[in-house]
Each structure stands twice: as C-alpha cells, then as structure tokens.
PDB file of N, CA and C in Angstrom:
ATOM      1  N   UNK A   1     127.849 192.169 101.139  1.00  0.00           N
ATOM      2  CA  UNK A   1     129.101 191.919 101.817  1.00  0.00           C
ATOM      3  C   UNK A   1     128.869 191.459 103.250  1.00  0.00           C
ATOM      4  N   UNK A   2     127.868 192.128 104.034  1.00  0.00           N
ATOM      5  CA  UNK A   2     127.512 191.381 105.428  1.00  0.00           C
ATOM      6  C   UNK A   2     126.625 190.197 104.866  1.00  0.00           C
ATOM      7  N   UNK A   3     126.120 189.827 104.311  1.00  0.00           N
ATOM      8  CA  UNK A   3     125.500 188.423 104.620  1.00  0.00           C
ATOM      9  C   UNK A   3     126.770 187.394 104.313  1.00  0.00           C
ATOM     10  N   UNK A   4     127.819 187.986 103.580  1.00  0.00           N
ATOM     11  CA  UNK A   4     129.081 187.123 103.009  1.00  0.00           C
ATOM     12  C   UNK A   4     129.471 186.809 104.580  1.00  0.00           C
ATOM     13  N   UNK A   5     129.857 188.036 105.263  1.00  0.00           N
ATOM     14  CA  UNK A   5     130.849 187.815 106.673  1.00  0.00           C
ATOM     15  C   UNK A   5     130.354 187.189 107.539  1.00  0.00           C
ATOM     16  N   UNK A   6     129.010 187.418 107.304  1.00  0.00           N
ATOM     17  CA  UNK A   6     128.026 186.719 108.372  1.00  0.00           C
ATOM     18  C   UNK A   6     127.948 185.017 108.573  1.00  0.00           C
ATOM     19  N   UNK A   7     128.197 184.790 106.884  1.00  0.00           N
ATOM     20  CA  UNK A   7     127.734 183.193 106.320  1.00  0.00           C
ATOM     21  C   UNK A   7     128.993 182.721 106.728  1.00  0.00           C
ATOM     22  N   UNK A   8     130.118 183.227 106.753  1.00  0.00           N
ATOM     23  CA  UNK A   8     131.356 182.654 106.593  1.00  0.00           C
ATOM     24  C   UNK A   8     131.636 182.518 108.625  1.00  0.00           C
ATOM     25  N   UNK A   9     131.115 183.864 108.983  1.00  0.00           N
ATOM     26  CA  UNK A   9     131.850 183.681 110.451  1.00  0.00           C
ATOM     27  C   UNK A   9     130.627 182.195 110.705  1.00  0.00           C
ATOM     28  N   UNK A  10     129.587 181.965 110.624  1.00  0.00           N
ATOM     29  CA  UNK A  10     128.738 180.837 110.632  1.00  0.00           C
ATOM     30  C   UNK A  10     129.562 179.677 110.788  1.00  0.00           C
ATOM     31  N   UNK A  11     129.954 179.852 109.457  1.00  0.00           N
ATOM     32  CA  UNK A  11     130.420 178.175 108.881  1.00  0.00           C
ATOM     33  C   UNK A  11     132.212 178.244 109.714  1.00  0.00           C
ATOM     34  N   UNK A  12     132.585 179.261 110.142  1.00  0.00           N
ATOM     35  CA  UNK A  12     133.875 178.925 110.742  1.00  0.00           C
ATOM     36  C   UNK A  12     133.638 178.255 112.228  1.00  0.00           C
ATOM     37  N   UNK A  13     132.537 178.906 112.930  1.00  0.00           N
ATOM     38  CA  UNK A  13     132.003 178.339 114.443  1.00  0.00           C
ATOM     39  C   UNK A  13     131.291 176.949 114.154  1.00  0.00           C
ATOM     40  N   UNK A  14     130.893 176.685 113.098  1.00  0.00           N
ATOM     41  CA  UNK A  14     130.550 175.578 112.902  1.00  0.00           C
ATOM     42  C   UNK A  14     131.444 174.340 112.496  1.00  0.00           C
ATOM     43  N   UNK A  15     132.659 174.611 112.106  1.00  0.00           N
ATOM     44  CA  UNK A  15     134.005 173.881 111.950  1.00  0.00           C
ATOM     45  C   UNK A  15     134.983 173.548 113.390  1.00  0.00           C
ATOM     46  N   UNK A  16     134.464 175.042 113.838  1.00  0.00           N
ATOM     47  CA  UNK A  16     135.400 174.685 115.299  1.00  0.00           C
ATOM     48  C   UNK A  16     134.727 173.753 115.976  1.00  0.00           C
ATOM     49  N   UNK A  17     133.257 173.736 116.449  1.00  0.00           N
ATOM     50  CA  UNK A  17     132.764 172.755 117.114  1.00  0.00           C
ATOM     51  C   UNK A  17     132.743 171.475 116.772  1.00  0.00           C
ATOM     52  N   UNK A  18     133.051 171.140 115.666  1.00  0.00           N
ATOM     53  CA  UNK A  18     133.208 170.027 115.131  1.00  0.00           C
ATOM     54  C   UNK A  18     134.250 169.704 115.661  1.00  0.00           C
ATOM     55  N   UNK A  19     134.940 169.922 116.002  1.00  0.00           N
ATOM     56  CA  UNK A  19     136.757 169.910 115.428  1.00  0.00           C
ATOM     57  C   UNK A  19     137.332 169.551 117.154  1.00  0.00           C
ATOM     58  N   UNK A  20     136.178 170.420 118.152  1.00  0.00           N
ATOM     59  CA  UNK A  20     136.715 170.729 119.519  1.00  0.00           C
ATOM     60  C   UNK A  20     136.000 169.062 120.162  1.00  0.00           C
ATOM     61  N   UNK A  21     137.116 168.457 120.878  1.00  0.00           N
ATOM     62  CA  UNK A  21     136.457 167.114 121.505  1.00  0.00           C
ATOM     63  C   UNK A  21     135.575 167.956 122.630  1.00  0.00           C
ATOM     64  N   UNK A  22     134.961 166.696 122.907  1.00  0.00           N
ATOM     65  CA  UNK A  22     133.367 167.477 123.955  1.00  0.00           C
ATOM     66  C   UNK A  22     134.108 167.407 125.394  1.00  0.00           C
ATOM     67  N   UNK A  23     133.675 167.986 126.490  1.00  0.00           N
ATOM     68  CA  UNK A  23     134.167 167.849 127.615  1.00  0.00           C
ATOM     69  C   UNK A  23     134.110 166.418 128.363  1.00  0.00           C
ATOM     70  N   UNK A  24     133.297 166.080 128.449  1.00  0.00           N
ATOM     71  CA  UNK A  24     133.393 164.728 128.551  1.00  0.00           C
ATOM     72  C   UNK A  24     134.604 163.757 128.271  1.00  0.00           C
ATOM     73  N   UNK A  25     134.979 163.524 126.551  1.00  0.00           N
ATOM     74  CA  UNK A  25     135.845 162.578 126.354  1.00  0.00           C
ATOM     75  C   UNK A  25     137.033 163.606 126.613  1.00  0.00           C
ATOM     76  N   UNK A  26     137.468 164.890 127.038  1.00  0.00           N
ATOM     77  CA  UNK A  26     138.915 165.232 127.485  1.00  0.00           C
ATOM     78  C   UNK A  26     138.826 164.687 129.032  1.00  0.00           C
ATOM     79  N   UNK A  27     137.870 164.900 129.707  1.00  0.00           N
ATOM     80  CA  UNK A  27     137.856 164.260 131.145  1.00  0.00           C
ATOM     81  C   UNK A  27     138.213 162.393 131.507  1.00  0.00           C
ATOM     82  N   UNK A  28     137.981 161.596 130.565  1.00  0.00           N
ATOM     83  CA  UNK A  28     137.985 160.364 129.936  1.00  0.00           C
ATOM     84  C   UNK A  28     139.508 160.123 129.758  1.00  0.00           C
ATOM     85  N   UNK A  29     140.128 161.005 129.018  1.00  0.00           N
ATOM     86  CA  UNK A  29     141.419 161.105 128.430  1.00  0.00           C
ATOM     87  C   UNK A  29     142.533 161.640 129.783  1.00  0.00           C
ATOM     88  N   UNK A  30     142.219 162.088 130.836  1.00  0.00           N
ATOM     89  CA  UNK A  30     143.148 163.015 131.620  1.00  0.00           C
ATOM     90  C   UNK A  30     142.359 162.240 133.134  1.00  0.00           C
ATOM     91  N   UNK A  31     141.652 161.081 133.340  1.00  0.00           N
ATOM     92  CA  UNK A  31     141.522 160.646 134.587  1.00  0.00           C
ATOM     93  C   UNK A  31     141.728 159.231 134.635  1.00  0.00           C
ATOM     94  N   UNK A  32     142.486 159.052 135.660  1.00  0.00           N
ATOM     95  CA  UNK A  32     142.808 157.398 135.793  1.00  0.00           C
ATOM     96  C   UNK A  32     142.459 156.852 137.201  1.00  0.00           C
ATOM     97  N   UNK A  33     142.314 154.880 136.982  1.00  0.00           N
ATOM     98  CA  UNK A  33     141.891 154.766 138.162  1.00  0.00           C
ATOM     99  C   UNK A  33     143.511 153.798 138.351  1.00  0.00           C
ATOM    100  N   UNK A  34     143.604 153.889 139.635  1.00  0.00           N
ATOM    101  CA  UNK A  34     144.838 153.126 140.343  1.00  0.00           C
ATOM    102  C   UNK A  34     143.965 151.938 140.862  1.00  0.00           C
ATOM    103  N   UNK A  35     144.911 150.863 140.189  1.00  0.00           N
ATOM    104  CA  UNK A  35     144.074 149.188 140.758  1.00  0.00           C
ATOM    105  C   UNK A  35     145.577 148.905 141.436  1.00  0.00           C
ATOM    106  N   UNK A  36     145.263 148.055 142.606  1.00  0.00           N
ATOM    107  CA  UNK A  36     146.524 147.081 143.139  1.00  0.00           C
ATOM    108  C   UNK A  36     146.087 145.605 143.228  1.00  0.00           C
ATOM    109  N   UNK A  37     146.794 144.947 142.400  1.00  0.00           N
ATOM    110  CA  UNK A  37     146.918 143.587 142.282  1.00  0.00           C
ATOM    111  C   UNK A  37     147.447 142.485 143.655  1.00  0.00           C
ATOM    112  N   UNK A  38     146.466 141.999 144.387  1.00  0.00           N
ATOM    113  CA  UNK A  38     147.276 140.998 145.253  1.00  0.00           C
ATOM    114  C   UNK A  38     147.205 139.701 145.213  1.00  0.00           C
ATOM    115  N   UNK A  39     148.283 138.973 145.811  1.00  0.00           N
ATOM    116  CA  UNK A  39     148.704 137.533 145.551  1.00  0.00           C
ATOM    117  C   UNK A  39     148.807 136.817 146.843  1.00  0.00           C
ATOM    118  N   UNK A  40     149.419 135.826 146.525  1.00  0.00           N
ATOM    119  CA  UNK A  40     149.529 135.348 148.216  1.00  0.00           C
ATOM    120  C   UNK A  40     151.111 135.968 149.096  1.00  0.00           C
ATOM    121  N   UNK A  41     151.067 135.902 149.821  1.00  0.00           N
ATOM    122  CA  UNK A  41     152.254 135.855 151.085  1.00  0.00           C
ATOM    123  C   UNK A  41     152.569 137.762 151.193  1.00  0.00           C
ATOM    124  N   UNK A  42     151.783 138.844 150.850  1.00  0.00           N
ATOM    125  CA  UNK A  42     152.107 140.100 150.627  1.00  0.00           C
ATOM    126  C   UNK A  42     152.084 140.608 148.834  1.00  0.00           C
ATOM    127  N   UNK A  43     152.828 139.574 148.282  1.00  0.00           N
ATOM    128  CA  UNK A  43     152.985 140.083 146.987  1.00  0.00           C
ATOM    129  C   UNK A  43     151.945 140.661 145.961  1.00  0.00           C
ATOM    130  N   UNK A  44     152.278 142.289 145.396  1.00  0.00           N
ATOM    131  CA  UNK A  44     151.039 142.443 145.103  1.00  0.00           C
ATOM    132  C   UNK A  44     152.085 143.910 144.124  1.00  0.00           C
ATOM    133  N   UNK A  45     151.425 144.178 142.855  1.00  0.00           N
ATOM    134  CA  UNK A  45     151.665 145.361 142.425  1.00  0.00           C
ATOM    135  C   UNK A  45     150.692 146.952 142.164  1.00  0.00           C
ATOM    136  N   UNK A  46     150.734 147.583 141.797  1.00  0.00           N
ATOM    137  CA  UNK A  46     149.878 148.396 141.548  1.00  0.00           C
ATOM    138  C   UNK A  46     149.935 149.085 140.514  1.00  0.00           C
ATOM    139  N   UNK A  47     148.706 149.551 139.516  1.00  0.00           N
ATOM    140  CA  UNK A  47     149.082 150.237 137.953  1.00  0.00           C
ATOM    141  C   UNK A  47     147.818 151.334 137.887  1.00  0.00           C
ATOM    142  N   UNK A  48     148.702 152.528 137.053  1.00  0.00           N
ATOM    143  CA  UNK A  48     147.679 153.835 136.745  1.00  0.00           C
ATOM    144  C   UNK A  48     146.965 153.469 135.793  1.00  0.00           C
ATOM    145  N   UNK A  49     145.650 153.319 134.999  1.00  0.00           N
ATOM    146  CA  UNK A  49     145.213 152.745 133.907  1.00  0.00           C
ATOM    147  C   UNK A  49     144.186 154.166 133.717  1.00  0.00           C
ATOM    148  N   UNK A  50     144.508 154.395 132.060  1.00  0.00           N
ATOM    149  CA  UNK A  50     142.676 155.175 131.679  1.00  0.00           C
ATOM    150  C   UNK A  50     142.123 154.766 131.815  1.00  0.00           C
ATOM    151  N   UNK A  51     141.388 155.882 132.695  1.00  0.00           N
ATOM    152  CA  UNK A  51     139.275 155.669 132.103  1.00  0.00           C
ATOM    153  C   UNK A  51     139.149 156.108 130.953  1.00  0.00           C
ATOM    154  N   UNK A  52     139.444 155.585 130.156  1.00  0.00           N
ATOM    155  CA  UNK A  52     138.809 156.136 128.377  1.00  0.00           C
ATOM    156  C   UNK A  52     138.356 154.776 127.948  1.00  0.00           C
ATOM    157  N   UNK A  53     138.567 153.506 128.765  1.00  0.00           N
ATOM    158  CA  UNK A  53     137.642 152.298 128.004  1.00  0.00           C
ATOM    159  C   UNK A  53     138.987 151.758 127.060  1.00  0.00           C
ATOM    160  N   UNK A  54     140.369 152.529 126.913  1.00  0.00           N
ATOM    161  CA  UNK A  54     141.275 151.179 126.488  1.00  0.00           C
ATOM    162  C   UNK A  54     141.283 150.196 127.033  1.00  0.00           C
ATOM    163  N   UNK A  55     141.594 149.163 126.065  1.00  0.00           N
ATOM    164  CA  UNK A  55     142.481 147.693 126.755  1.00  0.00           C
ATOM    165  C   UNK A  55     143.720 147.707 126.959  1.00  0.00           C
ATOM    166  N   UNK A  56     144.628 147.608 128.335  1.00  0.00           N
ATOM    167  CA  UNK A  56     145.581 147.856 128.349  1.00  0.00           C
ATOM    168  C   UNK A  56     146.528 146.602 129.194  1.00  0.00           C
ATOM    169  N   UNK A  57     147.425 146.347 128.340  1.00  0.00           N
ATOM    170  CA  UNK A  57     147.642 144.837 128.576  1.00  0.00           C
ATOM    171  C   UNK A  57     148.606 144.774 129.464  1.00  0.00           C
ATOM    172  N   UNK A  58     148.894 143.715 130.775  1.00  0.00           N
ATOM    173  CA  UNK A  58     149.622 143.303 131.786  1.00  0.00           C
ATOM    174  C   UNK A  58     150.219 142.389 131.774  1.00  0.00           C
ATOM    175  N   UNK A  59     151.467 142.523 131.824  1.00  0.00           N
ATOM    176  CA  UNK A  59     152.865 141.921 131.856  1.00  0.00           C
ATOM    177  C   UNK A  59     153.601 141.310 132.878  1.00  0.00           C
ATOM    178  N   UNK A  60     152.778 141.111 134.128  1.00  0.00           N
ATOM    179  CA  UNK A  60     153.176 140.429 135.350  1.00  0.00           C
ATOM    180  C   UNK A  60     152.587 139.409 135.573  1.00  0.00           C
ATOM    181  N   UNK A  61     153.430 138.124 135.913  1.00  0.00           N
ATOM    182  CA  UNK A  61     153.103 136.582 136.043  1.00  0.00           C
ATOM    183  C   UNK A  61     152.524 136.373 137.490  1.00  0.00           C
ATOM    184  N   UNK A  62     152.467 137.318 138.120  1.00  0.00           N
ATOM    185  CA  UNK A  62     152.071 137.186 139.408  1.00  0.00           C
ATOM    186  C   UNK A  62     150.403 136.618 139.338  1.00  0.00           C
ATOM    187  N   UNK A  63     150.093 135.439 140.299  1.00  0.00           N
ATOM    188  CA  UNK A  63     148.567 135.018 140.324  1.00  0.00           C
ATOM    189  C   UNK A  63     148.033 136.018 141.727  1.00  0.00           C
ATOM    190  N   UNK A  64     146.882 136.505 140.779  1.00  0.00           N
ATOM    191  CA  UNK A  64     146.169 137.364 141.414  1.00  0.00           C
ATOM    192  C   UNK A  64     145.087 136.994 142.544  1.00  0.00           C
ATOM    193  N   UNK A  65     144.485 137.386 143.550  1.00  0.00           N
ATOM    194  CA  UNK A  65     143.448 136.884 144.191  1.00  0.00           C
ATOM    195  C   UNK A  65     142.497 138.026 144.528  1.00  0.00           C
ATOM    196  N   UNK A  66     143.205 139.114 144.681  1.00  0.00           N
ATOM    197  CA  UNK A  66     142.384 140.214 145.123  1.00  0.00           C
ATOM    198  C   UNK A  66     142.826 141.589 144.433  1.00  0.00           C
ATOM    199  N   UNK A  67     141.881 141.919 143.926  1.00  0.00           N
ATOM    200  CA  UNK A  67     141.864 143.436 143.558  1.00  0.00           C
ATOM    201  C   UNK A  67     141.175 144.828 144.189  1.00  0.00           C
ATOM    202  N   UNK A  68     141.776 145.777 144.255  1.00  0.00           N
ATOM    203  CA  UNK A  68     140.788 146.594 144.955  1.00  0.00           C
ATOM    204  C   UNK A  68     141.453 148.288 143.419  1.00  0.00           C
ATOM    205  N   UNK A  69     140.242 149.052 143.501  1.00  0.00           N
ATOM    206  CA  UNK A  69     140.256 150.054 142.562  1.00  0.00           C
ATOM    207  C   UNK A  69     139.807 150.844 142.963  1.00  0.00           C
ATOM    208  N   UNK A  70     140.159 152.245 142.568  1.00  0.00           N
ATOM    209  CA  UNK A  70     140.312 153.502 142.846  1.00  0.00           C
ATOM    210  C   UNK A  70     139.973 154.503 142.099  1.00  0.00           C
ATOM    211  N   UNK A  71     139.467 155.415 141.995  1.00  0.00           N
ATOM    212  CA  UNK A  71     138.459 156.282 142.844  1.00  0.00           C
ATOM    213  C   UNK A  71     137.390 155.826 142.609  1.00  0.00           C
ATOM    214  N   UNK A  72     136.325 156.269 143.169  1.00  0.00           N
ATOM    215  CA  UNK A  72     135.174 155.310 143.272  1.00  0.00           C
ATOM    216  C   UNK A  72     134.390 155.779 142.089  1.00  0.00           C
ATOM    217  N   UNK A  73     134.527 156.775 141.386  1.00  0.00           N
ATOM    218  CA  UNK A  73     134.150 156.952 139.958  1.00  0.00           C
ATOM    219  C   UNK A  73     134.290 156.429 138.863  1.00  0.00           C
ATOM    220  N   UNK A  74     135.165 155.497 139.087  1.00  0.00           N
ATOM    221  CA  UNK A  74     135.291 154.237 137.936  1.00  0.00           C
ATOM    222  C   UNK A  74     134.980 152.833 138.105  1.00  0.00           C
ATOM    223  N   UNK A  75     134.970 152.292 136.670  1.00  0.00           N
ATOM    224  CA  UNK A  75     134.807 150.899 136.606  1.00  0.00           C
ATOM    225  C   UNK A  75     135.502 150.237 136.014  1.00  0.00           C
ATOM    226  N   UNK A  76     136.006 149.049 136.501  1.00  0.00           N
ATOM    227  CA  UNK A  76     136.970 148.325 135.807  1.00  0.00           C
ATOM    228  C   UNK A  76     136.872 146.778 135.569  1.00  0.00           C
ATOM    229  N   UNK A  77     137.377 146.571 134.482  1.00  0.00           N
ATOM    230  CA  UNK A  77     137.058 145.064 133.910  1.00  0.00           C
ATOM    231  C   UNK A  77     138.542 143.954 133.869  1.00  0.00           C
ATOM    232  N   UNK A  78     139.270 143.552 134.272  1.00  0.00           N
ATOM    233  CA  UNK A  78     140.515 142.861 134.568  1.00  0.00           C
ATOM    234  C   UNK A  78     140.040 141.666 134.119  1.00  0.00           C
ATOM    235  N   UNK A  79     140.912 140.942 132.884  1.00  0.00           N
ATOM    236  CA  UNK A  79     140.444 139.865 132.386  1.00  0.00           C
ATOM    237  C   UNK A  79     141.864 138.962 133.009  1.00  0.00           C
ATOM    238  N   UNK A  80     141.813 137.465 133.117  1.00  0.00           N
ATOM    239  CA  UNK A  80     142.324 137.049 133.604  1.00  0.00           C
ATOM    240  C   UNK A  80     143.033 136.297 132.741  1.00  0.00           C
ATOM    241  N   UNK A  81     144.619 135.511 132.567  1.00  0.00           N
ATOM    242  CA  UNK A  81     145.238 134.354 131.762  1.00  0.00           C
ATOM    243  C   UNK A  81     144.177 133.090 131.485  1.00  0.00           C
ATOM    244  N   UNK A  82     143.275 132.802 132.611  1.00  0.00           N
ATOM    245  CA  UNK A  82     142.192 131.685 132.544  1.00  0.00           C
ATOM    246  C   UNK A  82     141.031 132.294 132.116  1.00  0.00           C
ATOM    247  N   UNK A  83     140.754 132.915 131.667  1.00  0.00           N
ATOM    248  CA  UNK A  83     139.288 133.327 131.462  1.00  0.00           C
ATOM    249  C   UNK A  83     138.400 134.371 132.394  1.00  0.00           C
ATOM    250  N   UNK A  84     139.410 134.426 133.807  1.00  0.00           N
ATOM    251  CA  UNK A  84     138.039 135.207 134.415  1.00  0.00           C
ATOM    252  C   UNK A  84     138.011 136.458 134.276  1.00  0.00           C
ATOM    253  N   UNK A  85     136.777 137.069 134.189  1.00  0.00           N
ATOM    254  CA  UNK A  85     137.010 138.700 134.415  1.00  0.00           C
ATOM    255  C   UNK A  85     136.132 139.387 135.609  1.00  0.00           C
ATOM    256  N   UNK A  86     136.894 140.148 136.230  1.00  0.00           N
ATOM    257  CA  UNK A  86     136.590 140.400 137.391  1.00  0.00           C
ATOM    258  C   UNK A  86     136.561 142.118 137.385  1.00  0.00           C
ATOM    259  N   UNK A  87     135.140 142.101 138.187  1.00  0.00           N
ATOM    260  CA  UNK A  87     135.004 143.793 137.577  1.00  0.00           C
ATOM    261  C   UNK A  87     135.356 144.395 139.619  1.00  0.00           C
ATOM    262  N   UNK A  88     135.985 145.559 139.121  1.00  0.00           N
ATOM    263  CA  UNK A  88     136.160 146.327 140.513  1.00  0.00           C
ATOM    264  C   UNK A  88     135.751 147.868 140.336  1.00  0.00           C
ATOM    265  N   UNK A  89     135.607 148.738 141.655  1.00  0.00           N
ATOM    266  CA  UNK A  89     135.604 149.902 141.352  1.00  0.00           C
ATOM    267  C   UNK A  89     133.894 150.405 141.528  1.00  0.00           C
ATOM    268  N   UNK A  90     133.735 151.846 141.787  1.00  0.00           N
ATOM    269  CA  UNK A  90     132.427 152.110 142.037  1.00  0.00           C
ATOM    270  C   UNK A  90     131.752 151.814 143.016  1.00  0.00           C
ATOM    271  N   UNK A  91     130.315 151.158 143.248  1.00  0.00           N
ATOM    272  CA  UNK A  91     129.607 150.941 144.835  1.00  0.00           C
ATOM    273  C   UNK A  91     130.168 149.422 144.986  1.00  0.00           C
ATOM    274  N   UNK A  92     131.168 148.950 144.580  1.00  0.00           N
ATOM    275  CA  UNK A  92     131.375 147.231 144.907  1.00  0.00           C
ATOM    276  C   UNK A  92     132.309 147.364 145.745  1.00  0.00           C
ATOM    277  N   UNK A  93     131.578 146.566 146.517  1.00  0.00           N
ATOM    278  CA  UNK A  93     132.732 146.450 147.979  1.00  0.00           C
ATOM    279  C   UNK A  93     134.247 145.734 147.571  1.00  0.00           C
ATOM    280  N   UNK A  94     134.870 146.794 148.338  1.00  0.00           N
ATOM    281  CA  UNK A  94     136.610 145.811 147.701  1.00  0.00           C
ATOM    282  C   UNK A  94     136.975 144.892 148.920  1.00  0.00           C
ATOM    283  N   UNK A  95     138.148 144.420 148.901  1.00  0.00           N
ATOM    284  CA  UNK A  95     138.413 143.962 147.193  1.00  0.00           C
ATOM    285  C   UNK A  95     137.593 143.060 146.584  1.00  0.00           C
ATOM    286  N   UNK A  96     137.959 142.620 145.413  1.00  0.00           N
ATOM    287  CA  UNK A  96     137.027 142.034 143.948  1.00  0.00           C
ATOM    288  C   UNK A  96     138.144 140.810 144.155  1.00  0.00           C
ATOM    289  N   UNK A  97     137.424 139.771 144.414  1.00  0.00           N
ATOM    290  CA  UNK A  97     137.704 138.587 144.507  1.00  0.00           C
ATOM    291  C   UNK A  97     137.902 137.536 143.204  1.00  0.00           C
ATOM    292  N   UNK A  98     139.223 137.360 142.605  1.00  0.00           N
ATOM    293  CA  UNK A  98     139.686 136.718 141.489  1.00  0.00           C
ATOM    294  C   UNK A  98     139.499 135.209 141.782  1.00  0.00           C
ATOM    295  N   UNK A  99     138.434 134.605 141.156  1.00  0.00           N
ATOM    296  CA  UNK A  99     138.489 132.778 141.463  1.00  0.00           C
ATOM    297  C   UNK A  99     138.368 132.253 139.676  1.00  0.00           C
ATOM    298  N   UNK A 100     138.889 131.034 139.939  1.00  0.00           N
ATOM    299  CA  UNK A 100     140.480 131.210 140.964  1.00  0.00           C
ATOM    300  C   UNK A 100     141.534 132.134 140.452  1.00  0.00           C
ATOM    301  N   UNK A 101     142.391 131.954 141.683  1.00  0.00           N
ATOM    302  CA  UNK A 101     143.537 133.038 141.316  1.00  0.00           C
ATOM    303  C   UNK A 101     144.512 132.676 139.735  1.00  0.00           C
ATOM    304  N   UNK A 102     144.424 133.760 139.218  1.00  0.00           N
ATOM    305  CA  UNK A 102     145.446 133.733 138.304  1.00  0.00           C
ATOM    306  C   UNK A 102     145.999 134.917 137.744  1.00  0.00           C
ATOM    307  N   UNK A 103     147.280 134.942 136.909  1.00  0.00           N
ATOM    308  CA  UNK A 103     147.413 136.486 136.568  1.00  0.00           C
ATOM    309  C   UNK A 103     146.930 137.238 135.890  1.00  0.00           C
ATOM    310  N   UNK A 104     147.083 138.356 135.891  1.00  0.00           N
ATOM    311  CA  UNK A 104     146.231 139.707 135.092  1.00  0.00           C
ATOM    312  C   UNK A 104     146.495 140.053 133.800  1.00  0.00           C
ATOM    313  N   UNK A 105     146.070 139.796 132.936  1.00  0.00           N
ATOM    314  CA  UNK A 105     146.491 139.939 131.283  1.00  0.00           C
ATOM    315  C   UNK A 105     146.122 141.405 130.477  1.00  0.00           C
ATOM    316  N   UNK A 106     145.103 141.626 130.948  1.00  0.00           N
ATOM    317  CA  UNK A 106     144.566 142.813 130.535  1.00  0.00           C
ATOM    318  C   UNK A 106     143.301 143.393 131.422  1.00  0.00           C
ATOM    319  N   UNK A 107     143.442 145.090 131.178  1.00  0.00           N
ATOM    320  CA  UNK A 107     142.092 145.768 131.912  1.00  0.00           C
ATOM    321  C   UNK A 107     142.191 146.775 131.163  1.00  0.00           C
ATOM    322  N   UNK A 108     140.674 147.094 131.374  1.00  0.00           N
ATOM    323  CA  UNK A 108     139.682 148.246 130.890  1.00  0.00           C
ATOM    324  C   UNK A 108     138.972 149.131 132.263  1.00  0.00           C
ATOM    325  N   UNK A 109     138.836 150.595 131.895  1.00  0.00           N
ATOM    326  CA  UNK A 109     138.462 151.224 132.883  1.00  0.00           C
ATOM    327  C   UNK A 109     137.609 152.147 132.161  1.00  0.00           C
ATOM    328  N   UNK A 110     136.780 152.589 133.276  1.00  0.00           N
ATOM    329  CA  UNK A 110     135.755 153.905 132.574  1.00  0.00           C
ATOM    330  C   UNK A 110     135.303 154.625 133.455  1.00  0.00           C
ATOM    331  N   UNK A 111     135.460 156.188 133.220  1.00  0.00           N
ATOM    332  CA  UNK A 111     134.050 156.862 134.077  1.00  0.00           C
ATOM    333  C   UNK A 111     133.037 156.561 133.956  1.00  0.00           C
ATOM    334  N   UNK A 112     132.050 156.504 135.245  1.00  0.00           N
ATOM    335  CA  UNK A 112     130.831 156.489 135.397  1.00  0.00           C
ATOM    336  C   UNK A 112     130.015 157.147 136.019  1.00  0.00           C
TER     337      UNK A 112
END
C-alpha cells in the first residue's frame, strides 16, 4: 500500500510540473515594452506591446522616422509598409532611425 501512495504521489508531482508554465515564459507573458512612433512636424503615437515574441499588427497611416523603446530589457523588431525593419530597444542608442520613413505595420518584442 506505501509503494502504491508513494508511486502515485510521484506521478501526481510529475503531472503538475508538466502542466505549470516555467517562470520565464509567465515573465514573457506579464512584461511589455512601450515604443513611441515619430513622424514629421511633432506627430507621433505610442503603443504597449508583449515581450512574448507576438506579431502584433499596426493600424496607423502615420510615416514613421524615428522610434525609440522601452525598457532597456527588450528587443524589438518594427517591420515597415515598405519593407524596412528596424530593430530598437536594449544597448542601441535611440532613437532607431526608419529609412526611409514609412508607416508601422507590425512589431515583435522580446526579453533579453
């Protein structure tokens, strides 16, 4: 009867750990970096994005020229309507210079 309770409490701690996400990807899931988008004459927006490495797509026609990103524990990838992608965030000096300017279609972010 104890090797039964024994085998079983086993295989139940061995289900939970399976089961429990690692600390890591809950930290991934619950931290974001703040990017602000700028344009010419002032105009400029700003968006909360995960660091979990989604693609998360942007809906403003505004042409971009400069980006700068936030906290310095992340990295970010901002792909552009023309093709460019422009990475910000971490030891890169801001802002991250969009050539040429155009608007922001989508970004990706990550801890690092």
């Amino acid at each position: 009867m104890k090797a039964f309770t024994i085998s079983a409490a086993v295989a139940l701690l061995a289900i939970i750990a399976q089961a429990a996400p690692s600390p890591a990807r809950v930290d991934a899931r619950q931290y974001s970096a703040t990017i602000t988008f700028s344009g010419a004459d002032g105009a400029g927006y700003t968006l909360m994005i995960p660091a979990d490495g989604t693609v998360i797509s942007i809906d403003n026609s505004l042409s971009v020229s400069r980006i700068t990103c936030g906290p310095p524990s992340v990295l970010c990838y901002i792909y552009g309507l023309h093709g460019s992608v422009t990475t910000c965030g971490d030891a890169l000096p801001p802002p991250a210079v969009v050539g040429p300017p155009q608007p922001a279609v989508s970004v990706a972010c990550h801890i690092i």
